[in-house]
N, C-alpha and C. Protein backbone atom coordinates (compact mmCIF):
# COMPACT_ATOMS: atom_id res chain seq x y z
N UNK A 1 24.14 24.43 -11.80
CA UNK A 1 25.25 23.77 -11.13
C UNK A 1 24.77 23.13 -9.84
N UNK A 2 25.56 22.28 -9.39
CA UNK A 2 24.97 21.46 -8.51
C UNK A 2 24.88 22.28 -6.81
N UNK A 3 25.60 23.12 -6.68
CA UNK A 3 25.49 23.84 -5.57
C UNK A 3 24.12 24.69 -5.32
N UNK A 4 24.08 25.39 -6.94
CA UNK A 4 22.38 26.24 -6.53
C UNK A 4 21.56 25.06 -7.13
N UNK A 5 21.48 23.98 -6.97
CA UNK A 5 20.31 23.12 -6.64
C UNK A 5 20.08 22.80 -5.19
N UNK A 6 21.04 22.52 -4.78
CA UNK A 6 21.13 22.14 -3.40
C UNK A 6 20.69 22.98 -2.51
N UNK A 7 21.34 24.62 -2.85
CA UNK A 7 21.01 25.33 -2.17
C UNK A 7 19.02 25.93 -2.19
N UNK A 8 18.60 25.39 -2.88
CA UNK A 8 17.06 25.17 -3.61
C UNK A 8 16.32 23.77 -2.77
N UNK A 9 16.99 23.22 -1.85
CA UNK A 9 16.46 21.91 -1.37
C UNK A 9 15.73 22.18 -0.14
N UNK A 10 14.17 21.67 -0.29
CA UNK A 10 13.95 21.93 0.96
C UNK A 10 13.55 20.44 1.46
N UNK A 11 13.78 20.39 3.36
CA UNK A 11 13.61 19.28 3.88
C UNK A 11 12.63 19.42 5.08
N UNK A 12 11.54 18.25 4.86
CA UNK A 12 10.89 18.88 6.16
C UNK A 12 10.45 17.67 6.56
N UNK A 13 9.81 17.56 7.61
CA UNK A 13 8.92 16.47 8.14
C UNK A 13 7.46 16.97 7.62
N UNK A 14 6.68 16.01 7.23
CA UNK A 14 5.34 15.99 6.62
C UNK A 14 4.24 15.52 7.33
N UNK A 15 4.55 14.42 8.28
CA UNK A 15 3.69 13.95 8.99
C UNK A 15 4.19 12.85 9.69
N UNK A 16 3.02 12.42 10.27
CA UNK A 16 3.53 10.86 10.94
C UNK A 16 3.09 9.98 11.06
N UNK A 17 3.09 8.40 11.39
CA UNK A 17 2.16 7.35 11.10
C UNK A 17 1.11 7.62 12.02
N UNK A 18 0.30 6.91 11.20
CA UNK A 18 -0.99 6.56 11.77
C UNK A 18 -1.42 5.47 11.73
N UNK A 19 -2.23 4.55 12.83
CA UNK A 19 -2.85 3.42 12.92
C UNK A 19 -4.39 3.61 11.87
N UNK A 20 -4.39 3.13 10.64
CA UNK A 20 -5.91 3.38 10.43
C UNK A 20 -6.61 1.80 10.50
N UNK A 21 -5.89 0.67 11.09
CA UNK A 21 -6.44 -0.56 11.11
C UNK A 21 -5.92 -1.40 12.23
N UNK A 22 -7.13 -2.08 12.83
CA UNK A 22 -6.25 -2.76 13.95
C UNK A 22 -7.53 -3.70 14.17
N UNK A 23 -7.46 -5.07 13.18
CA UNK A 23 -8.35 -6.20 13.55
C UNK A 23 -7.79 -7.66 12.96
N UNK A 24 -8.53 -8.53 13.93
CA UNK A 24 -8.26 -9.62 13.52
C UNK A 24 -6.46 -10.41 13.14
N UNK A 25 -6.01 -9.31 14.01
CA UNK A 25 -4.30 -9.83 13.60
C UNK A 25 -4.10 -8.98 12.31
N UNK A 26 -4.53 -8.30 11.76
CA UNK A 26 -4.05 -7.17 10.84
C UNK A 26 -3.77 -5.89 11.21
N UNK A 27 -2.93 -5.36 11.30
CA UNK A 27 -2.66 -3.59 11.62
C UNK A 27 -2.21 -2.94 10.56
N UNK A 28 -2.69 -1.79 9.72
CA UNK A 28 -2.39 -0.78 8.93
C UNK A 28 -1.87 0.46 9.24
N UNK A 29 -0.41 0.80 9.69
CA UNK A 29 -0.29 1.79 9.23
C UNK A 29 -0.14 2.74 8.52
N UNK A 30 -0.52 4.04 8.01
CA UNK A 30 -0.36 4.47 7.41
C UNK A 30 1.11 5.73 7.38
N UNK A 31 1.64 5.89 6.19
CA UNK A 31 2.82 6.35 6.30
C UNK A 31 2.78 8.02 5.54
N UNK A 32 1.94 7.79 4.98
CA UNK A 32 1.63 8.88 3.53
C UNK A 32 0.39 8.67 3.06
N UNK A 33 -0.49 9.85 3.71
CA UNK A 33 -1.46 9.70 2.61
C UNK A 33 -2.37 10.50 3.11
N UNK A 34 -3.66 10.74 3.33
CA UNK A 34 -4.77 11.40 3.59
C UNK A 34 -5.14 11.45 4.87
N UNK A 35 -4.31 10.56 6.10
CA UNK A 35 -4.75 10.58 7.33
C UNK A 35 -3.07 11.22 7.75
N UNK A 36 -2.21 10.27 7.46
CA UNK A 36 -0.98 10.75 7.99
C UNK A 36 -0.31 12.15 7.91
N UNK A 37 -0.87 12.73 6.53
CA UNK A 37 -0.06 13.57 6.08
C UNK A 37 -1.05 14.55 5.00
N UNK A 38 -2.04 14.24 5.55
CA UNK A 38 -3.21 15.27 4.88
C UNK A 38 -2.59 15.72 3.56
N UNK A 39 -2.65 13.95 2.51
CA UNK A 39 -2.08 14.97 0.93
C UNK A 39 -2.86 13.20 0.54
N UNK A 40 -3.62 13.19 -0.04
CA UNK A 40 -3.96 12.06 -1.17
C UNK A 40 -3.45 12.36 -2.68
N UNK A 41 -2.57 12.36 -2.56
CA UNK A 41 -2.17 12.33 -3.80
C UNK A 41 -1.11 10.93 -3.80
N UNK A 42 -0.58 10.46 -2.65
CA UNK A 42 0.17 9.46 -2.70
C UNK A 42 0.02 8.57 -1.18
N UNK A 43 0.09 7.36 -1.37
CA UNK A 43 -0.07 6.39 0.14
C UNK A 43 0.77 5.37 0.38
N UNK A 44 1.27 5.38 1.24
CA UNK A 44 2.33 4.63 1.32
C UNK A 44 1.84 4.05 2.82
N UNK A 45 2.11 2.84 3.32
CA UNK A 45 1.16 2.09 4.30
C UNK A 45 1.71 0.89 4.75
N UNK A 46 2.21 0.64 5.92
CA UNK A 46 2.87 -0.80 6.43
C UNK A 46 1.72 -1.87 7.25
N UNK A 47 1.74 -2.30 6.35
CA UNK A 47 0.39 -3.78 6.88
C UNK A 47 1.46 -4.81 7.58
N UNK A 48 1.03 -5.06 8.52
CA UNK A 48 1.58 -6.17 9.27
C UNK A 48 0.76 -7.21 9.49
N UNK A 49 0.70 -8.41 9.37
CA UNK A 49 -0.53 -9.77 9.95
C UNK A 49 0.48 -10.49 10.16
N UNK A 50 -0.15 -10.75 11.67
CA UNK A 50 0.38 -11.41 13.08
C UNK A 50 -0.57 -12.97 13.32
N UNK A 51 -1.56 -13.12 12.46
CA UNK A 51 -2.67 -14.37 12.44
C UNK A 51 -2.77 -14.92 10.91
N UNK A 52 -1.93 -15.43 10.29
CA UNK A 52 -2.34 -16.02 9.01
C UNK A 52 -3.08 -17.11 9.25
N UNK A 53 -3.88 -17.41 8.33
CA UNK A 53 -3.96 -16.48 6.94
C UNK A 53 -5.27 -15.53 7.44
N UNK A 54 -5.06 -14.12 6.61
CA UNK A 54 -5.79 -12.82 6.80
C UNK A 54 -6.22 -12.58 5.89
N UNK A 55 -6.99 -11.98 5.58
CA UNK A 55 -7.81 -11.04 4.31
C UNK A 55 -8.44 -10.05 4.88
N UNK A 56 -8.51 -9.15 3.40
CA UNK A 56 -9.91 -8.05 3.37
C UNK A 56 -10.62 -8.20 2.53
N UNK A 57 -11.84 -7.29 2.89
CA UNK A 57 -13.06 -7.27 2.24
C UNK A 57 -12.54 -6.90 0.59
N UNK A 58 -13.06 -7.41 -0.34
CA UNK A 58 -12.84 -7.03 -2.00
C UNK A 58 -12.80 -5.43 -2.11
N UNK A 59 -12.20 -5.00 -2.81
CA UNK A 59 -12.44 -3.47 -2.64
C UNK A 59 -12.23 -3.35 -4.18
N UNK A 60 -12.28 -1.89 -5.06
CA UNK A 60 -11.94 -1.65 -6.26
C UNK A 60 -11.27 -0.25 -5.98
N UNK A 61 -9.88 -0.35 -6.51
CA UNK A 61 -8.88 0.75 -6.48
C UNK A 61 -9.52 1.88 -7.45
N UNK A 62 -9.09 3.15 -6.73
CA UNK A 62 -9.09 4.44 -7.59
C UNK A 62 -8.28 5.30 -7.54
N UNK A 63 -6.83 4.32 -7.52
CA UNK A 63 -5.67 5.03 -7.90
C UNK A 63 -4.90 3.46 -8.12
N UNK A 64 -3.64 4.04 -8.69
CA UNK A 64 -2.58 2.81 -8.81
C UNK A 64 -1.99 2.85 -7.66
N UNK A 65 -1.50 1.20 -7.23
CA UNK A 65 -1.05 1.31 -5.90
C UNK A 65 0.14 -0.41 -5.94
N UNK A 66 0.99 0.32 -5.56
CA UNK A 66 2.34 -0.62 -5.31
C UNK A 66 2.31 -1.39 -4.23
N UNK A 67 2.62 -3.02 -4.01
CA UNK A 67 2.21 -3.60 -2.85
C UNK A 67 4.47 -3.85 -2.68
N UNK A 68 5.17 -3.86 -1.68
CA UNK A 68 6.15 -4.35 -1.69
C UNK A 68 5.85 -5.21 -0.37
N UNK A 69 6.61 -7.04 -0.46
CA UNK A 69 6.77 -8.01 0.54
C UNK A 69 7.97 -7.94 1.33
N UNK A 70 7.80 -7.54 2.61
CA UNK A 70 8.71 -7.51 3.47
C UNK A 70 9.10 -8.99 4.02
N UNK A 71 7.99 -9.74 4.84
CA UNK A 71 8.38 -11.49 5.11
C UNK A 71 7.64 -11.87 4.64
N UNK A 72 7.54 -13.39 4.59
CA UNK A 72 6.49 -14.32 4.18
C UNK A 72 6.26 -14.44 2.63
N UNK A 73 4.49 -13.82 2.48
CA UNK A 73 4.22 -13.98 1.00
C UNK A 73 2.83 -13.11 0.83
N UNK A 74 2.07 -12.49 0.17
CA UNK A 74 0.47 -12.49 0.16
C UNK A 74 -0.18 -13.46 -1.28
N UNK A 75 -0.80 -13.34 -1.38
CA UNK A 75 -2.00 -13.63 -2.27
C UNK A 75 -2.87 -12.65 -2.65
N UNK A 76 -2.90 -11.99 -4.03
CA UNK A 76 -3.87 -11.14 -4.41
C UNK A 76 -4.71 -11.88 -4.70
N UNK A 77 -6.42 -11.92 -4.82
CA UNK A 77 -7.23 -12.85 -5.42
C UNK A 77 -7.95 -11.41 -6.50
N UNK A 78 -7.99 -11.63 -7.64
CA UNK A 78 -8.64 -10.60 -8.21
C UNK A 78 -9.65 -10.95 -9.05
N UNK A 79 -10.50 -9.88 -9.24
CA UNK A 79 -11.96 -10.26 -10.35
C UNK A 79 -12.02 -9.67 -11.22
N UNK A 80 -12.05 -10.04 -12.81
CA UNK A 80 -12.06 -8.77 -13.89
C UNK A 80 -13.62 -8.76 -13.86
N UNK A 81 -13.87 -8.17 -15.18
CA UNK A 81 -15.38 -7.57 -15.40
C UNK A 81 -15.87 -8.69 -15.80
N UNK A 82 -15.80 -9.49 -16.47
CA UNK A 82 -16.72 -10.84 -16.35
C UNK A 82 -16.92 -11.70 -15.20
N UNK A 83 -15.97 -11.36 -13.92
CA UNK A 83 -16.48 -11.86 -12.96
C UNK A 83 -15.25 -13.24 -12.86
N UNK A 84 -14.38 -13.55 -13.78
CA UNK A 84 -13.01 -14.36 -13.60
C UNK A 84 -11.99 -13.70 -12.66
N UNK A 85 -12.14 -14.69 -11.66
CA UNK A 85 -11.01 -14.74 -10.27
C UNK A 85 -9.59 -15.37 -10.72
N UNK A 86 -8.67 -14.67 -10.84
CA UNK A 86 -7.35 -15.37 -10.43
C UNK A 86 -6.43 -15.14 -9.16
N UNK A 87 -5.29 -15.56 -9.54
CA UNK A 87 -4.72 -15.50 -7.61
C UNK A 87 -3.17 -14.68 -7.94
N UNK A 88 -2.37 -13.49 -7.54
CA UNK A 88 -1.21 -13.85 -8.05
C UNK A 88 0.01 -13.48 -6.62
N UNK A 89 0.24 -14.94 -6.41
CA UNK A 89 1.50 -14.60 -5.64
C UNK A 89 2.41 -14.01 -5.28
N UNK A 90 2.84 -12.96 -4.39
CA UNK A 90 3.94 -12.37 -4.33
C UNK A 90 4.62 -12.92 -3.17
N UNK A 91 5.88 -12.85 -3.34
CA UNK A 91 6.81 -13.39 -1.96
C UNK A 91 7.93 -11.66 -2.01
N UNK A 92 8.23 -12.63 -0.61
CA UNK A 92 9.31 -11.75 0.14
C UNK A 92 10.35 -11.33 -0.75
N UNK A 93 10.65 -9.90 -0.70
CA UNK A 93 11.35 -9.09 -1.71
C UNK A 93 10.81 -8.54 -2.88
N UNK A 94 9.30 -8.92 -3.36
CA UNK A 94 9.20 -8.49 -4.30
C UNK A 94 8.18 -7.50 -4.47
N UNK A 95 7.80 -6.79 -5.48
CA UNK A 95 6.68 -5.75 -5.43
C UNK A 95 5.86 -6.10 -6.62
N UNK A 96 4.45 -5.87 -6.61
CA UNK A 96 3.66 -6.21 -7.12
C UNK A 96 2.80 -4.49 -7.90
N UNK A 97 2.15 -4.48 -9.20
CA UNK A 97 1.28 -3.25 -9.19
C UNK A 97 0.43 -3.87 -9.32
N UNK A 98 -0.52 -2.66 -9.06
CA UNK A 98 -1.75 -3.02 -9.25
C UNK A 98 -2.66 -2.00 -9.35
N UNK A 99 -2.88 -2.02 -11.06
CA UNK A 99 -3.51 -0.63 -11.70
C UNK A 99 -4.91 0.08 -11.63
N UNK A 100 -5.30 1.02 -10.99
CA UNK A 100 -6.46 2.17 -10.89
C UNK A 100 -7.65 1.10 -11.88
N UNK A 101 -8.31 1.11 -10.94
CA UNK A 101 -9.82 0.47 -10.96
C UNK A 101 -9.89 -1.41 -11.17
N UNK A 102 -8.29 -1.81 -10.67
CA UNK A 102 -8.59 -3.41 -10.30
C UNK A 102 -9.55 -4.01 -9.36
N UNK A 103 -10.12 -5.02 -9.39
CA UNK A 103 -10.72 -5.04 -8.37
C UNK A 103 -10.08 -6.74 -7.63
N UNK A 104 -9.83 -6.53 -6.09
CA UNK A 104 -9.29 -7.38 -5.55
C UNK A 104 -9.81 -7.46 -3.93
């Protein structure tokens, strides 16, 4: 019943942001994840760029990871295993995945 669930709820604070980036007109905070909240199991992270256009270095994911657009727009540029680059747009409002071992 819905009362002894409730009464089963626990609420806590977990952690708190953290700056893990601060260059070139890009800042990363982090919200959830291995610095903020000492748990990698999930990351959640507010990128802000104040200097367009910005980038990072190519990296290859080793987890799945959700991008959501708050203003503006980004540009993923990605590389499969033959080494073919495409680009895929996201704008404001929308969320993008992007699955464990892409590389972008």
């Amino acid at each position: 019943s819905l009362p002894s669930i409730i009464s089963r709820m626990t609420v806590r604070v977990t952690g708190r942001s953290v700056r893990v980036v601060e260059h070139d007109g890009v800042t990363i905070d982090e919200l959830v994840g291995n610095v903020a909240t000492k748990n990698d199991e999930l990351s959640v992270a507010m990128v802000n760029v104040t200097v367009a256009p910005a980038s990072e270095p190519w990296l290859t994911l080793h987890y799945d990871e959700w991008m959501s657009v708050v203003t503006g727009f980004i540009e993923i540029h990605e590389e499969d295993e033959s080494g073919e680059r495409t680009i895929t747009r996201v704008n404001k409002s929308e969320t993008v995945f992007i699955s464990k071992g892409s590389r972008f």
